[in-house]
C-alpha atoms as a PDB file:
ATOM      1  CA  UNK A   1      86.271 106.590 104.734  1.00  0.00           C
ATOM      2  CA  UNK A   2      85.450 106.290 101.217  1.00  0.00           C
ATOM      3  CA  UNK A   3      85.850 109.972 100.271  1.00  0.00           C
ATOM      4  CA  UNK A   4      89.037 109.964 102.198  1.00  0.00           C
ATOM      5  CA  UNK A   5      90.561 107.463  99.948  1.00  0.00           C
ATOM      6  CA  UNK A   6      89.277 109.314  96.671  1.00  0.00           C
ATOM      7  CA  UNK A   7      90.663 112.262  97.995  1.00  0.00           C
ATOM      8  CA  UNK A   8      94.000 110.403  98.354  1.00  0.00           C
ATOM      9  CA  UNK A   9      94.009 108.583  95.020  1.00  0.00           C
ATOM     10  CA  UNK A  10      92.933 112.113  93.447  1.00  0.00           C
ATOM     11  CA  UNK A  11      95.813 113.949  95.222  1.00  0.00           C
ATOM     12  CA  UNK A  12      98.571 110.983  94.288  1.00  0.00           C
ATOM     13  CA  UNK A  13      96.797 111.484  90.515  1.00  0.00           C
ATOM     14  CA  UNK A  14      97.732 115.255  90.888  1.00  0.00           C
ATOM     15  CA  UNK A  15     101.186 114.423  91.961  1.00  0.00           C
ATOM     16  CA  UNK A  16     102.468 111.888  89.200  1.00  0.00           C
ATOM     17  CA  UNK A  17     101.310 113.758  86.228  1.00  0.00           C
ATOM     18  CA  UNK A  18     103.993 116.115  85.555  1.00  0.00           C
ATOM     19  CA  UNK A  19     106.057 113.376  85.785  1.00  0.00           C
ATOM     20  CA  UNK A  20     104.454 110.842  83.381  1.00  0.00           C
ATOM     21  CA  UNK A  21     105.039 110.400  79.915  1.00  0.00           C
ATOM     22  CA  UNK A  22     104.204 108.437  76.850  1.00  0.00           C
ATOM     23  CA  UNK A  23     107.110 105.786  78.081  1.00  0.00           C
ATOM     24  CA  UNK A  24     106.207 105.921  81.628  1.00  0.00           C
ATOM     25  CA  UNK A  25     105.519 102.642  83.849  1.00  0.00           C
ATOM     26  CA  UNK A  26     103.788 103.475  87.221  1.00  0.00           C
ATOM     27  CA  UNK A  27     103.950 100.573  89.783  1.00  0.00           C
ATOM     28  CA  UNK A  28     100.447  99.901  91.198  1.00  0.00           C
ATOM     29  CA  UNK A  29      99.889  98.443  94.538  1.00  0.00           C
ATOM     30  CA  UNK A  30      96.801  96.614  95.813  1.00  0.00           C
ATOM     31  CA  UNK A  31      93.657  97.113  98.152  1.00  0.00           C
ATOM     32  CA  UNK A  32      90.847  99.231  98.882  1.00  0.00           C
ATOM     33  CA  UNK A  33      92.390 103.047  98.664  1.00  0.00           C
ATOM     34  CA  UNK A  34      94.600 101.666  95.593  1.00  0.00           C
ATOM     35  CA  UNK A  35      91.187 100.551  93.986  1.00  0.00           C
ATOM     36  CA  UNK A  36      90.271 104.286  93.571  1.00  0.00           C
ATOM     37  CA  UNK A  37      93.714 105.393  92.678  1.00  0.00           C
ATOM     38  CA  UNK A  38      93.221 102.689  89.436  1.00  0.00           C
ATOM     39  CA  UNK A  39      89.584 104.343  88.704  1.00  0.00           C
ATOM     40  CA  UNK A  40      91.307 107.616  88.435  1.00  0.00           C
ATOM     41  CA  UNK A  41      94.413 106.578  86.826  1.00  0.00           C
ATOM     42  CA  UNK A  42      92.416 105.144  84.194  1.00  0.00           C
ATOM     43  CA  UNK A  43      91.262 108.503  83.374  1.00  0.00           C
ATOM     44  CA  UNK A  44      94.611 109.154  82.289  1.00  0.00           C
ATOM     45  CA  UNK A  45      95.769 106.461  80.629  1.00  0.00           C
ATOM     46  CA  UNK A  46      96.286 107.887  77.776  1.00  0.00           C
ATOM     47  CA  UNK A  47      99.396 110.085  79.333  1.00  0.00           C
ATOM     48  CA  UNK A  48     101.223 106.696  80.071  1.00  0.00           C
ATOM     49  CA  UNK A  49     102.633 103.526  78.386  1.00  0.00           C
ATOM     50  CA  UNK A  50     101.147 100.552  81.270  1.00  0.00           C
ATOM     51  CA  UNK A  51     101.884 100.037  84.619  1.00  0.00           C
ATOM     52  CA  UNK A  52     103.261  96.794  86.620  1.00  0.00           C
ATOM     53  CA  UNK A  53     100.921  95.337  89.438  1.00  0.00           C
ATOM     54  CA  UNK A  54     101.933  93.806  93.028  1.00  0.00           C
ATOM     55  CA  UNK A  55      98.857  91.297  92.694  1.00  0.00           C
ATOM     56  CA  UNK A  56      96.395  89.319  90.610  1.00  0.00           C
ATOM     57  CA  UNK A  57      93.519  91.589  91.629  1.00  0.00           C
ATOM     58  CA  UNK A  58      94.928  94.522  90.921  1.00  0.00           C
ATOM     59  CA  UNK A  59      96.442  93.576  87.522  1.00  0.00           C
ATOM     60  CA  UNK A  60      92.303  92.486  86.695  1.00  0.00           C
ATOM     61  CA  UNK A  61      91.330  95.663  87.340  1.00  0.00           C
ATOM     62  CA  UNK A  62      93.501  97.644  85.680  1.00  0.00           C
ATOM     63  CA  UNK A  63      93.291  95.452  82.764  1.00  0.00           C
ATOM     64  CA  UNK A  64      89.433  95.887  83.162  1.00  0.00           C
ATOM     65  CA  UNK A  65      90.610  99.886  82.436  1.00  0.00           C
ATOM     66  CA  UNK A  66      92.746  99.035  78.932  1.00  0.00           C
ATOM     67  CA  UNK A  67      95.620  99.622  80.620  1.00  0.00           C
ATOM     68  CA  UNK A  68      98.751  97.208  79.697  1.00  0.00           C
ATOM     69  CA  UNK A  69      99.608  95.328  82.643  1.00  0.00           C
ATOM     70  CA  UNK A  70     103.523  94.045  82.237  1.00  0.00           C
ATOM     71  CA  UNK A  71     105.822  92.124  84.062  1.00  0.00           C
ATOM     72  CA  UNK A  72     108.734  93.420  86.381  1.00  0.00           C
ATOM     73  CA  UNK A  73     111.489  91.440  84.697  1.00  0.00           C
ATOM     74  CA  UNK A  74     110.137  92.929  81.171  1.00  0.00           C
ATOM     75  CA  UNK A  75     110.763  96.573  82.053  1.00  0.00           C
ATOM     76  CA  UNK A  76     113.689  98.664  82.818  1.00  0.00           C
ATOM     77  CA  UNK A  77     112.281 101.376  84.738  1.00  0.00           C
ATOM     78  CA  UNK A  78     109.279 101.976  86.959  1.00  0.00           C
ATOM     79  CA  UNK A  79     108.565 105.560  87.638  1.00  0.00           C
ATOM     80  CA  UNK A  80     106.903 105.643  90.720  1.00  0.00           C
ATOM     81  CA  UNK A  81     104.785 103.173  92.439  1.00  0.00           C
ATOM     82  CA  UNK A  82     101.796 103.949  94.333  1.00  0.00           C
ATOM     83  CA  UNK A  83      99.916 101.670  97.138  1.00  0.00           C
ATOM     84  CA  UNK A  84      98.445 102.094 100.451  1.00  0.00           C
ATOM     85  CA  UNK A  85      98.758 100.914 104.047  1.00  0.00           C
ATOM     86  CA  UNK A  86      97.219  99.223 106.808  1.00  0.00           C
ATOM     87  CA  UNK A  87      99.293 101.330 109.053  1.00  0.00           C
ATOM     88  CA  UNK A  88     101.579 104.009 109.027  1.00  0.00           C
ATOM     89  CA  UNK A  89     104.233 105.750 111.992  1.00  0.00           C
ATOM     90  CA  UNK A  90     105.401 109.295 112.344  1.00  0.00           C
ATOM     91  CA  UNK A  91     108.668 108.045 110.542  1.00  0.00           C
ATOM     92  CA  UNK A  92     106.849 106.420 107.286  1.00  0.00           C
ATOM     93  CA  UNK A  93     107.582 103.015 108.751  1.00  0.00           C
ATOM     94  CA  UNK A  94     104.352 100.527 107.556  1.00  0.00           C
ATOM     95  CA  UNK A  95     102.689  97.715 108.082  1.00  0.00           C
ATOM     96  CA  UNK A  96     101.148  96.132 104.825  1.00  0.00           C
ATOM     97  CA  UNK A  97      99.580  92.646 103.665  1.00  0.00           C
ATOM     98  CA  UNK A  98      96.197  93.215 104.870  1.00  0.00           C
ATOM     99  CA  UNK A  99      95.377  91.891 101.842  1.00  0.00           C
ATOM    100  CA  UNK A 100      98.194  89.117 101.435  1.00  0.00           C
ATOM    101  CA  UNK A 101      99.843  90.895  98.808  1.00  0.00           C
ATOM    102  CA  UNK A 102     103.011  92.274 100.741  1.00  0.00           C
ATOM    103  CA  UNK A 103     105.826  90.216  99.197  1.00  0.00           C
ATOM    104  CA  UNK A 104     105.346  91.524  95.786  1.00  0.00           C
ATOM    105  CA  UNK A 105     104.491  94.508  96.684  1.00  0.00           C
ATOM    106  CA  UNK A 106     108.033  94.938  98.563  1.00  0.00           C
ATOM    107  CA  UNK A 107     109.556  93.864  94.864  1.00  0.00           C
ATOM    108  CA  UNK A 108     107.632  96.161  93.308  1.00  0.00           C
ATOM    109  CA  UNK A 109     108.187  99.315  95.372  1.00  0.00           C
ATOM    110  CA  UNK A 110     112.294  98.389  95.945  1.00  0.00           C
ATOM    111  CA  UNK A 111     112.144  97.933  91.866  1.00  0.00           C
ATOM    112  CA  UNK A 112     110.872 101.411  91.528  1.00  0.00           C
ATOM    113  CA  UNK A 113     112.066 105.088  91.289  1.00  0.00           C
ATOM    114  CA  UNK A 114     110.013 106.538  93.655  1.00  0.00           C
ATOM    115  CA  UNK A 115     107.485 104.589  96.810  1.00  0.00           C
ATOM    116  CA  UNK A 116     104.783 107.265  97.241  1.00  0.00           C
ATOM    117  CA  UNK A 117     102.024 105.868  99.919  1.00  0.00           C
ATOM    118  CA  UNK A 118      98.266 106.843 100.002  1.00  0.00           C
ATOM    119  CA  UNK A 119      95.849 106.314 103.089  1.00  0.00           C
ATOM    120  CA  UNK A 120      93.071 107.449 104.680  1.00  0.00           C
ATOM    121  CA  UNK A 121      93.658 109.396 107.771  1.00  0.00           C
ATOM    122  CA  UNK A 122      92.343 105.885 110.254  1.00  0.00           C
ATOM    123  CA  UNK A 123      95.563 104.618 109.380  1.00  0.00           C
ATOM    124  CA  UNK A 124      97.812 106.653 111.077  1.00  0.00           C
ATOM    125  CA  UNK A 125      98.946 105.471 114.097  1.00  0.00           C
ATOM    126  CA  UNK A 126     101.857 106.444 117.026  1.00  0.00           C
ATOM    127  CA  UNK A 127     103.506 102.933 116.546  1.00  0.00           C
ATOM    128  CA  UNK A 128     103.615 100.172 115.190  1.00  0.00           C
ATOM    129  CA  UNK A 129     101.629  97.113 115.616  1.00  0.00           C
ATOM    130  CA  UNK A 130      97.738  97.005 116.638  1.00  0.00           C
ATOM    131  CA  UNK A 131      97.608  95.669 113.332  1.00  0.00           C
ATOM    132  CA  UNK A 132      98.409  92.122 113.006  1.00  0.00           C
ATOM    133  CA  UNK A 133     101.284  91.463 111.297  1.00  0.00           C
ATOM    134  CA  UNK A 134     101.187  89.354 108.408  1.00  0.00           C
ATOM    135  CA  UNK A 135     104.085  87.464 107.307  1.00  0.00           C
ATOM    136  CA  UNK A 136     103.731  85.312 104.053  1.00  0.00           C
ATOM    137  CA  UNK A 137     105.511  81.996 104.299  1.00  0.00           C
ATOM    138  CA  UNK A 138     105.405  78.474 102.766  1.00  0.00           C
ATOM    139  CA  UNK A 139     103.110  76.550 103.659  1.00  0.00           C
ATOM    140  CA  UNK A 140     105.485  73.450 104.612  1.00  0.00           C
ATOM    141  CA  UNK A 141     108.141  75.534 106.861  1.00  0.00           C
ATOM    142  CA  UNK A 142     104.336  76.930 108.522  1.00  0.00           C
ATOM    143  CA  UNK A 143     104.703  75.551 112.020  1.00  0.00           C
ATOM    144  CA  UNK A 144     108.508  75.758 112.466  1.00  0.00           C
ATOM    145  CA  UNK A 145     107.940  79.434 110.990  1.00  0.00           C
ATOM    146  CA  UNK A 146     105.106  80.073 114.179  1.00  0.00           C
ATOM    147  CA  UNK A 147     107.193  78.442 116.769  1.00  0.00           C
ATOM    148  CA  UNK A 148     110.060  80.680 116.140  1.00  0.00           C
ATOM    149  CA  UNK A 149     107.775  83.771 116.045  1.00  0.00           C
ATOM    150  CA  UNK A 150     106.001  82.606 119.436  1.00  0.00           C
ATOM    151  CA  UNK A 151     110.033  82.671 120.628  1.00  0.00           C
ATOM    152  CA  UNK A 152     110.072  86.896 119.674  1.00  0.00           C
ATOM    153  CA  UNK A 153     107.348  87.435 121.722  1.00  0.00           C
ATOM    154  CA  UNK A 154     104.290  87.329 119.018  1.00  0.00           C
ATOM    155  CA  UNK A 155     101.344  85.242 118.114  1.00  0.00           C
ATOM    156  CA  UNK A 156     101.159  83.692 114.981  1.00  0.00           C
ATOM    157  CA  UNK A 157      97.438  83.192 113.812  1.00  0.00           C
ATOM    158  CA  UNK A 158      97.180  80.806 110.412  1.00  0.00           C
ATOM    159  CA  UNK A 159      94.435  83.009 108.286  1.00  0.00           C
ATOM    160  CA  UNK A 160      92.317  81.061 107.030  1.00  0.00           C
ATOM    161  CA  UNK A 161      91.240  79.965 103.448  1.00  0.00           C
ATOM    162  CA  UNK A 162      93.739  81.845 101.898  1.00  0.00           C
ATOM    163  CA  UNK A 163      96.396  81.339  99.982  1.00  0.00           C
ATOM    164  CA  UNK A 164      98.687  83.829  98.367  1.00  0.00           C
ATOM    165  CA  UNK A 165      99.656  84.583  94.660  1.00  0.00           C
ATOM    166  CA  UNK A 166     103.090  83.010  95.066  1.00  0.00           C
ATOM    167  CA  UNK A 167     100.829  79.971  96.597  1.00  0.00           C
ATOM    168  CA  UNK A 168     101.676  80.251 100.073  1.00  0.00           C
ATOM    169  CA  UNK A 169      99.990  81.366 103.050  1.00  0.00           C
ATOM    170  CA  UNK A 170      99.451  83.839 105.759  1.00  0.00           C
ATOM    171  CA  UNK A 171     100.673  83.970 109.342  1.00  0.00           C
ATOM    172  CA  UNK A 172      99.386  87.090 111.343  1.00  0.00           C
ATOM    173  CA  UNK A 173     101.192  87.892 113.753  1.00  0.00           C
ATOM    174  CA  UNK A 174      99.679  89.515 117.083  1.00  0.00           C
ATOM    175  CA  UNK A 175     101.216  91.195 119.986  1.00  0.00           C
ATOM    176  CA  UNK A 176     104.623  91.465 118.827  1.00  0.00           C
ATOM    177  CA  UNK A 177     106.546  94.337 120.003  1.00  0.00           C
ATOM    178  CA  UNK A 178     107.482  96.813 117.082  1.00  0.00           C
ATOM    179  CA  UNK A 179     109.600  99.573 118.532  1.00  0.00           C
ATOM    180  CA  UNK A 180     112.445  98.684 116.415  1.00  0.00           C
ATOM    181  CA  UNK A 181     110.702  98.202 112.476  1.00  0.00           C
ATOM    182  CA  UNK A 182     114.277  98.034 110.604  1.00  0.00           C
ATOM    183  CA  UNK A 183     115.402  95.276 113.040  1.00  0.00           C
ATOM    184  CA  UNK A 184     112.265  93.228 113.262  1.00  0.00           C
ATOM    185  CA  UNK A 185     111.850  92.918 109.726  1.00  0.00           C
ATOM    186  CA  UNK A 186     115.135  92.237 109.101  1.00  0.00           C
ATOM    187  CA  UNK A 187     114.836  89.352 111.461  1.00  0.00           C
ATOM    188  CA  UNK A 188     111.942  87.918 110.930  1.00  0.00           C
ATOM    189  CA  UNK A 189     112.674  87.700 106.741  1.00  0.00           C
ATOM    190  CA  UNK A 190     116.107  85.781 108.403  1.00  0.00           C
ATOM    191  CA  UNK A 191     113.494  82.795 109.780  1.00  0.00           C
ATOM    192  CA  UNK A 192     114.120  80.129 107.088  1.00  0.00           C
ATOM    193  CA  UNK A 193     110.767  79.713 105.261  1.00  0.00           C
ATOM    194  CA  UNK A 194     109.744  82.870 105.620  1.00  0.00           C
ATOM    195  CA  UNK A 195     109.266  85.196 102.179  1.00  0.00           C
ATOM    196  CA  UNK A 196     108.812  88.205 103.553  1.00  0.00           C
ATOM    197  CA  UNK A 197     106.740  90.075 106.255  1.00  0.00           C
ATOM    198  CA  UNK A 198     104.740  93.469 106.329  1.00  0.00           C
ATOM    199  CA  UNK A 199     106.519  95.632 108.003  1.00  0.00           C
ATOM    200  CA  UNK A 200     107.836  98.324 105.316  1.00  0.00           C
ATOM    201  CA  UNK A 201     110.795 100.008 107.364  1.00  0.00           C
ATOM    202  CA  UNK A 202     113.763  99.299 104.940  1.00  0.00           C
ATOM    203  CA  UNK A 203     111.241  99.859 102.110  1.00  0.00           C
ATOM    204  CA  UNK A 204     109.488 102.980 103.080  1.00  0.00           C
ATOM    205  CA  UNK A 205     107.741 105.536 101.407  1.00  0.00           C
ATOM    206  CA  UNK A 206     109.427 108.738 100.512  1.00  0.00           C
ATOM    207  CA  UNK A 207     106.318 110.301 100.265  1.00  0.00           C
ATOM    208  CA  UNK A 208     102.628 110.254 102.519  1.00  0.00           C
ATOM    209  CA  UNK A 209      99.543 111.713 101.109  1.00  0.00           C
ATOM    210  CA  UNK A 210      97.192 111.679 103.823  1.00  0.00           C
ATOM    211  CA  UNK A 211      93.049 111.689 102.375  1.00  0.00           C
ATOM    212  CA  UNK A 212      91.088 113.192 104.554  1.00  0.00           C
ATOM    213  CA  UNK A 213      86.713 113.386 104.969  1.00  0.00           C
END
């Protein structure tokens, strides 16, 4: 799927530069397809001022690229922020944190102008929730956190070795029924302990580009 993404990150690279200036901050999300969108972007870097990240990684390679990494509480404006998906419905609902990074990436695309989401064409799906869903939560609320997701009909698997950039960890959540996205994430953030979960339904993408082979 490798061209697919590069077709993706080229077509999102198409899409933001008439809107970009010398004062621009573009929001940059994290894993694989976002890894080419940063190889392009850095080919433009010269049309833009720096960009916030939604994780460690991402922020090293960018910074790898000369291009200013800043902090979300030291700008005023984010133009657009770009990211991908691990999946996506025929309404623009998602699931994300594949890569752990979810929570900040739900700060950084609510903090922004404009959520504009770039996959390859394996991540569509008809619904929600072959995927595992991850939910990021601390690591001493862990268990109660599990039991009360085993109560909504899912099961919570610990992933192991890893720990998120915030410091906590990583439930993923199997067979939980996600025919409702709004609701569900709405109630599972209410679980005390939890940060926040993948499910992007109240934080969805105003705009899809689809790479294809």
């Amino acid at each position: 799927m490798s061209n697919a993404k590069l077709n993706a990150s080229l077509e999102a690279i198409e899409y933001i530069k008439p809107k970009i200036n010398m004062d621009s901050i573009i929001g940059v999300g994290t894993g694989s397809t976002v890894n080419f969108f940063i190889e392009e972007l850095a080919k433009i870097k010269q049309l833009f001022k720096g960009a916030v990240s939604s994780s460690e990684a991402s922020s090293q390679l960018l910074e790898a690229h000369d291009i200013e990494v800043f902090e979300l509480n030291d700008v005023n404006e984010i133009l657009v922020y770009i990211d991908g998906a691990d999946e996506v419905d025929p309404s623009n609902n998602l699931i994300k944190g594949g890569g752990g990074a979810h929570t900040r990436e739900k700060i950084v695309a609510s903090a922004s102008n404009e959520f504009v989401c770039i996959v390859d064409e394996s991540k569509l799906v008809k619904a929600l929730g072959n995927f595992p869903l991850p939910i990021e939560v601390m690591i001493k609320s862990r268990s109660y956190v599990a039991r009360e997701v085993v109560k909504l009909g899912g099961t919570p698997i610990l992933r192991a070795d890893f720990i998120t950039d915030q410091g906590n960890q990583i439930l993923d959540i199997a067979d939980i029924k996600i025919d409702k996205p709004e609701i569900l994430e709405q109630r599972l953030n209410l679980i005390p302990g939890v940060l926040d979960n993948g499910i992007f339904a109240n934080c969805r993408p105003s705009k899809l580009i689809i790479g294809r082979n």
